[in-house]
PDB file of N, CA and C in Angstrom:
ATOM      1  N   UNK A   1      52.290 168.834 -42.718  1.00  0.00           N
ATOM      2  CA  UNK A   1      53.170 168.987 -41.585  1.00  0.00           C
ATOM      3  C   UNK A   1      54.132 167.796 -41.568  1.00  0.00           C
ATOM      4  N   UNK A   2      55.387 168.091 -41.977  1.00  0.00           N
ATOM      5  CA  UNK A   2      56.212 166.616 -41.803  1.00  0.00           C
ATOM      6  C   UNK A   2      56.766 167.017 -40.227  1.00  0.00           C
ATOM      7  N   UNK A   3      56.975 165.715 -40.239  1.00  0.00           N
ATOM      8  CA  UNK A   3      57.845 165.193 -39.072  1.00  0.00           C
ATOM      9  C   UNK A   3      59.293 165.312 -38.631  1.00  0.00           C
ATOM     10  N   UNK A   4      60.165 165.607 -38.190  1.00  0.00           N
ATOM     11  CA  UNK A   4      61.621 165.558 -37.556  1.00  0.00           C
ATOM     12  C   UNK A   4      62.209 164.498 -38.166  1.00  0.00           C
ATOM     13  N   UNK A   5      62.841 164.224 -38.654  1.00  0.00           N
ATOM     14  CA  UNK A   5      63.854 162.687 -38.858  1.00  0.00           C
ATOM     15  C   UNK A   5      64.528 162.531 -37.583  1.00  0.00           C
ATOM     16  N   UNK A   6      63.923 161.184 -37.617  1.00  0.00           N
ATOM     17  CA  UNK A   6      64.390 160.346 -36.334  1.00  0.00           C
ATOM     18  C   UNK A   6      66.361 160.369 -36.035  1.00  0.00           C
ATOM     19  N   UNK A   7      66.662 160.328 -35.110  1.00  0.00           N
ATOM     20  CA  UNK A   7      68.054 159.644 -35.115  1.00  0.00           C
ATOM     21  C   UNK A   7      67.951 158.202 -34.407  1.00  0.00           C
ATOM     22  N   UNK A   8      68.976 157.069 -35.282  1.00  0.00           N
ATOM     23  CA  UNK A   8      68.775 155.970 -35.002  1.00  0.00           C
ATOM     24  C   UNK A   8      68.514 155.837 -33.146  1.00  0.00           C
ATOM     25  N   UNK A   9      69.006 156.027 -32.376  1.00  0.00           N
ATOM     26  CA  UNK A   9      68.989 155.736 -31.557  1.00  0.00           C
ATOM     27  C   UNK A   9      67.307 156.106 -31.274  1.00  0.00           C
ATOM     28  N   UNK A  10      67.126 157.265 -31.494  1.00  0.00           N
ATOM     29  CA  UNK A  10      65.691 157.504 -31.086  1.00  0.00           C
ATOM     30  C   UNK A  10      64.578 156.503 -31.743  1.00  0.00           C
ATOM     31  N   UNK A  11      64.857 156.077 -33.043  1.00  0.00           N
ATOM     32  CA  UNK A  11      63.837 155.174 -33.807  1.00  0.00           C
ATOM     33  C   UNK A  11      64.121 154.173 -33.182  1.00  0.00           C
ATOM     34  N   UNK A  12      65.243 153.435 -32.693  1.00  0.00           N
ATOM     35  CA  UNK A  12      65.661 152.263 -31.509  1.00  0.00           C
ATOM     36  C   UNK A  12      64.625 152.449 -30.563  1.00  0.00           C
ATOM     37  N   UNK A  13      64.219 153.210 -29.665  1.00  0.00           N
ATOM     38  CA  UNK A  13      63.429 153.368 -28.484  1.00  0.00           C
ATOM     39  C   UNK A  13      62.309 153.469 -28.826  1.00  0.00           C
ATOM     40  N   UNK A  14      61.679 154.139 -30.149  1.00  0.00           N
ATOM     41  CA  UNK A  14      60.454 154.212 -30.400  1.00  0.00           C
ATOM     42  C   UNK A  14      60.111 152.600 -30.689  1.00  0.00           C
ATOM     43  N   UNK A  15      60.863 152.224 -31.378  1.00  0.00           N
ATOM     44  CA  UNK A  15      60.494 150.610 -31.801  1.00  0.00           C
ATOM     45  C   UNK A  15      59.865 150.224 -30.384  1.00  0.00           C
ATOM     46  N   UNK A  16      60.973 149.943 -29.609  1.00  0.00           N
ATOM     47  CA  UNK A  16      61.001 149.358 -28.746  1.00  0.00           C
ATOM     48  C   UNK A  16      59.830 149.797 -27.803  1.00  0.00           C
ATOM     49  N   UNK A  17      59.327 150.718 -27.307  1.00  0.00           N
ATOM     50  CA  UNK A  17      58.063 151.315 -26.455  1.00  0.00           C
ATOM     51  C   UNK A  17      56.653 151.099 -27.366  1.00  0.00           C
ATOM     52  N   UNK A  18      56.924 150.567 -28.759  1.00  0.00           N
ATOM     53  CA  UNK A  18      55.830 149.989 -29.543  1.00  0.00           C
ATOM     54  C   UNK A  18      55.601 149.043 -29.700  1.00  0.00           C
ATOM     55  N   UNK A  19      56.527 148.020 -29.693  1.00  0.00           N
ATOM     56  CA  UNK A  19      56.814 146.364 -29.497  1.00  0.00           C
ATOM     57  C   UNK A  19      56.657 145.471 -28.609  1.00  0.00           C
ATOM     58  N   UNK A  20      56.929 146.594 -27.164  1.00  0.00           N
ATOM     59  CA  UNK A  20      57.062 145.604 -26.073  1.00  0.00           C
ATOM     60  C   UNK A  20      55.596 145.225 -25.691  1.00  0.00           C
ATOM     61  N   UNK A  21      54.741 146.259 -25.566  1.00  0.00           N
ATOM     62  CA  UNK A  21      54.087 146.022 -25.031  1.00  0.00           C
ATOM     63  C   UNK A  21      52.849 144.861 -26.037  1.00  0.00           C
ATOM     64  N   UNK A  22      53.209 144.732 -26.910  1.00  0.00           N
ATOM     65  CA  UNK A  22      52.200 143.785 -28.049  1.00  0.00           C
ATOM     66  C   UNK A  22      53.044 142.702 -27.675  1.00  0.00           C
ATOM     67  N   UNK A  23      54.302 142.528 -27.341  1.00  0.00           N
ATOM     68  CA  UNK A  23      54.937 141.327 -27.116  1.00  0.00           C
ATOM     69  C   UNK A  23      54.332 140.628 -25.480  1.00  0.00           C
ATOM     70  N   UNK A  24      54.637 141.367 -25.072  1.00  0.00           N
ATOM     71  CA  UNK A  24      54.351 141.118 -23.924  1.00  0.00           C
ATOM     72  C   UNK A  24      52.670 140.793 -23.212  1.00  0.00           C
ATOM     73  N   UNK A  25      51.846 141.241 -24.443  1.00  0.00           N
ATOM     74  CA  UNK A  25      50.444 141.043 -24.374  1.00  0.00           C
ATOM     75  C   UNK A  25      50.020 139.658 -24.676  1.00  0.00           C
ATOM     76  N   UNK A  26      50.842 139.224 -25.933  1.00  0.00           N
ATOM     77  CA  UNK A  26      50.137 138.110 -26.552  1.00  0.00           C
ATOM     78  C   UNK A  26      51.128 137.218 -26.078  1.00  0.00           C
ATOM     79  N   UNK A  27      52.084 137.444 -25.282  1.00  0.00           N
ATOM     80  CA  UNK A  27      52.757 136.136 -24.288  1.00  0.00           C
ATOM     81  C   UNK A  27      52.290 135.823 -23.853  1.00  0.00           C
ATOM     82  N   UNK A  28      51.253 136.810 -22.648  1.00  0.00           N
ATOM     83  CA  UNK A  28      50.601 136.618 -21.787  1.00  0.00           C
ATOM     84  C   UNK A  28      49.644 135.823 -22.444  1.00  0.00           C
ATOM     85  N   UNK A  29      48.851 135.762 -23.518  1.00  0.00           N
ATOM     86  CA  UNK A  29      47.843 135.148 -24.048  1.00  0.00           C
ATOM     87  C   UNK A  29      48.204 133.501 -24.412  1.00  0.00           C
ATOM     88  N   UNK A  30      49.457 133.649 -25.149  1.00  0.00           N
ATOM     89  CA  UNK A  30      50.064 132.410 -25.545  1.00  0.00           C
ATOM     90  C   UNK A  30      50.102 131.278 -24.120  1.00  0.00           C
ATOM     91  N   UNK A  31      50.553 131.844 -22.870  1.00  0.00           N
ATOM     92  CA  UNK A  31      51.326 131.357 -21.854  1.00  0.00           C
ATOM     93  C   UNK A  31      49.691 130.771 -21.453  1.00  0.00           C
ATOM     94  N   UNK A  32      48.482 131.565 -21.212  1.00  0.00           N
ATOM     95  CA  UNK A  32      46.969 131.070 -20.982  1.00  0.00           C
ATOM     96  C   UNK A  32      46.686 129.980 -21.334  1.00  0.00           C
ATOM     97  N   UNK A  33      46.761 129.889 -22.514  1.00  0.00           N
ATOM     98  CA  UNK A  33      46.259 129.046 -23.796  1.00  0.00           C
ATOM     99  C   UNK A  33      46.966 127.686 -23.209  1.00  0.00           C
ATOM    100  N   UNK A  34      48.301 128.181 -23.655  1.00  0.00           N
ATOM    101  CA  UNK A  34      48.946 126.626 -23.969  1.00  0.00           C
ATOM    102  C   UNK A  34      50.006 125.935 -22.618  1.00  0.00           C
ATOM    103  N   UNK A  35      50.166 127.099 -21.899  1.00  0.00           N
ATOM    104  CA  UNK A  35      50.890 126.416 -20.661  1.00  0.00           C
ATOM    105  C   UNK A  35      49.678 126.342 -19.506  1.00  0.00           C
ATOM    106  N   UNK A  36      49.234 127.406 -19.437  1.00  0.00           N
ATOM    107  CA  UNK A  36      47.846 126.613 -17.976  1.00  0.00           C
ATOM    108  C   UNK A  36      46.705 126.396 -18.632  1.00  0.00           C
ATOM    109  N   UNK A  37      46.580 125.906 -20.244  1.00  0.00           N
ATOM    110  CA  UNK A  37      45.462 125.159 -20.702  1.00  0.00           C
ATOM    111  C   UNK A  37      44.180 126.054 -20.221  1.00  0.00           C
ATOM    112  N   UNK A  38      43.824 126.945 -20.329  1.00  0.00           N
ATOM    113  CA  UNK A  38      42.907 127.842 -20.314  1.00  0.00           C
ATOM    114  C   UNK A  38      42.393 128.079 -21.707  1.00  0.00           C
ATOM    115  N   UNK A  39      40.859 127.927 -21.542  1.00  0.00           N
ATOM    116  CA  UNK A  39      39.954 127.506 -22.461  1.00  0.00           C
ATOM    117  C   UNK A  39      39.502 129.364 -22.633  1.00  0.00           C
ATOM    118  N   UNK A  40      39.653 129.884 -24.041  1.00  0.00           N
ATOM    119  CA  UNK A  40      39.159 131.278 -24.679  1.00  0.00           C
ATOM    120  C   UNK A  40      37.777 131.564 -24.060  1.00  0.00           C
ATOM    121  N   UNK A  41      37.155 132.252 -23.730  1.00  0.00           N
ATOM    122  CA  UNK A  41      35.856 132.251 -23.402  1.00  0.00           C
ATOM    123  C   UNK A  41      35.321 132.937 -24.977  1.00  0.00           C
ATOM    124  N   UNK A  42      34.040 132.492 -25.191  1.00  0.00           N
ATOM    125  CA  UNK A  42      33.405 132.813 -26.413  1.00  0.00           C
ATOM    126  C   UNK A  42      32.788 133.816 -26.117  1.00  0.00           C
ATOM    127  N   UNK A  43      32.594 135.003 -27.391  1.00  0.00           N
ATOM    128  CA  UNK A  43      31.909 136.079 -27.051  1.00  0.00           C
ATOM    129  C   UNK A  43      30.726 136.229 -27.792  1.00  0.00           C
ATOM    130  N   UNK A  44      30.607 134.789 -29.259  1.00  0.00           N
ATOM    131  CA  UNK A  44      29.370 134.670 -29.883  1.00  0.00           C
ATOM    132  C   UNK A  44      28.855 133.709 -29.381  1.00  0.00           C
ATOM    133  N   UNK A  45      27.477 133.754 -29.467  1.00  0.00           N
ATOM    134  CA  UNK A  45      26.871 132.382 -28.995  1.00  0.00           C
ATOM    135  C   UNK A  45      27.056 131.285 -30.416  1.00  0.00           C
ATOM    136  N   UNK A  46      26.944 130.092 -30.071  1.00  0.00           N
ATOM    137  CA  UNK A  46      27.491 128.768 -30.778  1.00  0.00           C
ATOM    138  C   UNK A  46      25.592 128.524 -31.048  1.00  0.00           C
ATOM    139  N   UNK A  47      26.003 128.801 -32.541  1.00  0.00           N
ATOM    140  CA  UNK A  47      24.144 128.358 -33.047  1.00  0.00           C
ATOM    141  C   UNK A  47      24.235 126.781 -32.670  1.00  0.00           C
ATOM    142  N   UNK A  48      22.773 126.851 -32.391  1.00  0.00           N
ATOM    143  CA  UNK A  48      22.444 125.801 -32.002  1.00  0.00           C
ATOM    144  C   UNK A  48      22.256 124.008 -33.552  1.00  0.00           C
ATOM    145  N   UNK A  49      22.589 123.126 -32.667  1.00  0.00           N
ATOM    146  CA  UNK A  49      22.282 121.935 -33.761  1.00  0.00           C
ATOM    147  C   UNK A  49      23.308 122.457 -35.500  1.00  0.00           C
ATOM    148  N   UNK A  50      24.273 123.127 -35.062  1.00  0.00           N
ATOM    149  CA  UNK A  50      25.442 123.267 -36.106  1.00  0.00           C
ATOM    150  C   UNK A  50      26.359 123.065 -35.884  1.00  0.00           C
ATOM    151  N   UNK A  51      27.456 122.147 -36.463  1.00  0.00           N
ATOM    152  CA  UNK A  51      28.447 121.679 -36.376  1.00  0.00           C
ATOM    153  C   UNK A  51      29.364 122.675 -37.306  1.00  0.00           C
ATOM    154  N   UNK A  52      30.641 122.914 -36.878  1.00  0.00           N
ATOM    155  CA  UNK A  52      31.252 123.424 -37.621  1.00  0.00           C
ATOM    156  C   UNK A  52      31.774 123.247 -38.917  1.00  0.00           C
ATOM    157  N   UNK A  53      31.759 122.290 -39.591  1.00  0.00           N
ATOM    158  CA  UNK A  53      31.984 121.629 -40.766  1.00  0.00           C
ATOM    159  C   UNK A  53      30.738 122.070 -41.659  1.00  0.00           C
ATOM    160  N   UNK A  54      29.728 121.832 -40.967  1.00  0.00           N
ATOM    161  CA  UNK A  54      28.195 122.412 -41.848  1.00  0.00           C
ATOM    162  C   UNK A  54      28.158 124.012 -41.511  1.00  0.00           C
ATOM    163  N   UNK A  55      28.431 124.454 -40.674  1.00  0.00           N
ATOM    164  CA  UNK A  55      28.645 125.708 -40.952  1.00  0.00           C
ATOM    165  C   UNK A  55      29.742 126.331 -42.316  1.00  0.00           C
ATOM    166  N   UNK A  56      30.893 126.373 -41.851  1.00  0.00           N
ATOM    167  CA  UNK A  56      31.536 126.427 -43.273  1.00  0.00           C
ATOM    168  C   UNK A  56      31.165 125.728 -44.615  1.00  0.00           C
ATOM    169  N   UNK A  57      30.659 124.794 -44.726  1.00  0.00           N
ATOM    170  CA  UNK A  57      30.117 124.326 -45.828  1.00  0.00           C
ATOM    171  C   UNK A  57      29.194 124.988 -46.321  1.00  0.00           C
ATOM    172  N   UNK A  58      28.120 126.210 -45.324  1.00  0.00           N
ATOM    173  CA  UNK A  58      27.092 126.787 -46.268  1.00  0.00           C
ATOM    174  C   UNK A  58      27.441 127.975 -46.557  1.00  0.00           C
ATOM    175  N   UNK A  59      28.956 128.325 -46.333  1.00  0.00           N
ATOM    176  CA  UNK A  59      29.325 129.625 -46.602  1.00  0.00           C
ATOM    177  C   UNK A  59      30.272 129.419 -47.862  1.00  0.00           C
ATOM    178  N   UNK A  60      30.933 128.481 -47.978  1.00  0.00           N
ATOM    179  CA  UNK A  60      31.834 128.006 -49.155  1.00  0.00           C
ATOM    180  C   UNK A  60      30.821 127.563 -50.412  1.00  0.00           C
ATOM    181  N   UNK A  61      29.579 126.912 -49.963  1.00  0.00           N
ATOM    182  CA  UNK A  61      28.850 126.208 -51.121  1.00  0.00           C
ATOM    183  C   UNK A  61      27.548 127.044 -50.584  1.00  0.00           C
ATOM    184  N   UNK A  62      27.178 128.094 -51.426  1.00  0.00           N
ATOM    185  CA  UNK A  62      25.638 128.432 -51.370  1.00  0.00           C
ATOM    186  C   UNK A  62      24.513 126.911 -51.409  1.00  0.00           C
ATOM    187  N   UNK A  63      23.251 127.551 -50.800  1.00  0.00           N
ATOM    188  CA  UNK A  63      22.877 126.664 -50.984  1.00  0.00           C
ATOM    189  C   UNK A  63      22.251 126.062 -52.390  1.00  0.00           C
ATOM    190  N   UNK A  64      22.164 126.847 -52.991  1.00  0.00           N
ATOM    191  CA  UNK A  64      21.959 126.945 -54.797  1.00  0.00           C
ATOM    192  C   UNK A  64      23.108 125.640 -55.174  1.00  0.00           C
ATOM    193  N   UNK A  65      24.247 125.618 -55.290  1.00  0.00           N
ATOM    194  CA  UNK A  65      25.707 124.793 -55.534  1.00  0.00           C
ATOM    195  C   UNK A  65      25.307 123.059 -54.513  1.00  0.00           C
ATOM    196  N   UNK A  66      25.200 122.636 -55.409  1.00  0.00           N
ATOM    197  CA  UNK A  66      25.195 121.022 -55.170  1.00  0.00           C
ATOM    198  C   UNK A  66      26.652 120.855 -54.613  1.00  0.00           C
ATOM    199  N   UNK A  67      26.711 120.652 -52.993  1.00  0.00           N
ATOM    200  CA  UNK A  67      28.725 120.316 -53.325  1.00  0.00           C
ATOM    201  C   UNK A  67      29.074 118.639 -53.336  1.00  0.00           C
ATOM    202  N   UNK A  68      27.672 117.440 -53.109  1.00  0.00           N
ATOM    203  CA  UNK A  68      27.939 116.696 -53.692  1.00  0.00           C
ATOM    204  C   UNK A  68      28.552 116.224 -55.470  1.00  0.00           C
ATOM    205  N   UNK A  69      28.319 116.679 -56.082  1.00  0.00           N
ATOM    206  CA  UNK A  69      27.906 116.819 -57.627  1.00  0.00           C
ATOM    207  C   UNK A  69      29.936 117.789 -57.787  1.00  0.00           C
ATOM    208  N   UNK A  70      30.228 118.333 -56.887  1.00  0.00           N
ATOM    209  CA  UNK A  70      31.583 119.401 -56.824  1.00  0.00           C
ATOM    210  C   UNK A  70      32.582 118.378 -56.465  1.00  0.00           C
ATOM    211  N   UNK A  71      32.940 117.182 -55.795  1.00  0.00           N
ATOM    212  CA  UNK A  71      33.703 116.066 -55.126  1.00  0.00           C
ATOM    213  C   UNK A  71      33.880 115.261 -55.693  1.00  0.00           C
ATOM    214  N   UNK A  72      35.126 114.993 -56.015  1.00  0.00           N
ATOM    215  CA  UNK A  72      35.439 113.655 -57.133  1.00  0.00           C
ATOM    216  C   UNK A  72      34.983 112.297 -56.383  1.00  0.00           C
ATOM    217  N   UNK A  73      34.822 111.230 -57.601  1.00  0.00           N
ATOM    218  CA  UNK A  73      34.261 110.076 -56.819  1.00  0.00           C
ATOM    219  C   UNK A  73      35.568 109.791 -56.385  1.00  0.00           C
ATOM    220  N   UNK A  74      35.601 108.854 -55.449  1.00  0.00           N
ATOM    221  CA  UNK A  74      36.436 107.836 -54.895  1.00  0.00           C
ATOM    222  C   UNK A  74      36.789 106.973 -55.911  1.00  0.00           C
ATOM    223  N   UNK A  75      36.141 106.430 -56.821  1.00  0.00           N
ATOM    224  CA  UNK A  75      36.542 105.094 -57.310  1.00  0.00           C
ATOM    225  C   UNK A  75      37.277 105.229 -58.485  1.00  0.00           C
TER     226      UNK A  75
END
């Protein structure tokens, strides 16, 4: 089943009744965040006694993979 070909003006309005409202969503989100400093609420719980750095570290380096032994020395 194809579709009608649009005329510009009509693909103009469709844009637009598809755009606005994603624009206008994540303003609202942006404007939360960073103008009244409103903190995301979490929807996973934060495992306990893990820092985020050691978290990603056991997903990047199995625990099999030494990632000391992977890090150039310093000297």
């Amino acid at each position: 089943m194809a579709t009608p070909k649009l005329s510009p003006q009509a693909r103009r309005l469709k844009t637009i009744i598809v755009a606005l409202p994603i624009l206008v969503a994540s303003s609202y989100v942006f404007y939360k965040r960073e103008i009244a400093k409103e903190v995301p609420r979490r929807t996973i719980p934060k495992p306990e006694n893990a820092t985020p750095s050691a978290t990603l570290e056991s997903k990047v380096f199995p625990p099999d993979v030494d990632s000391e032994s992977k890090r150039p020395s310093s000297t």
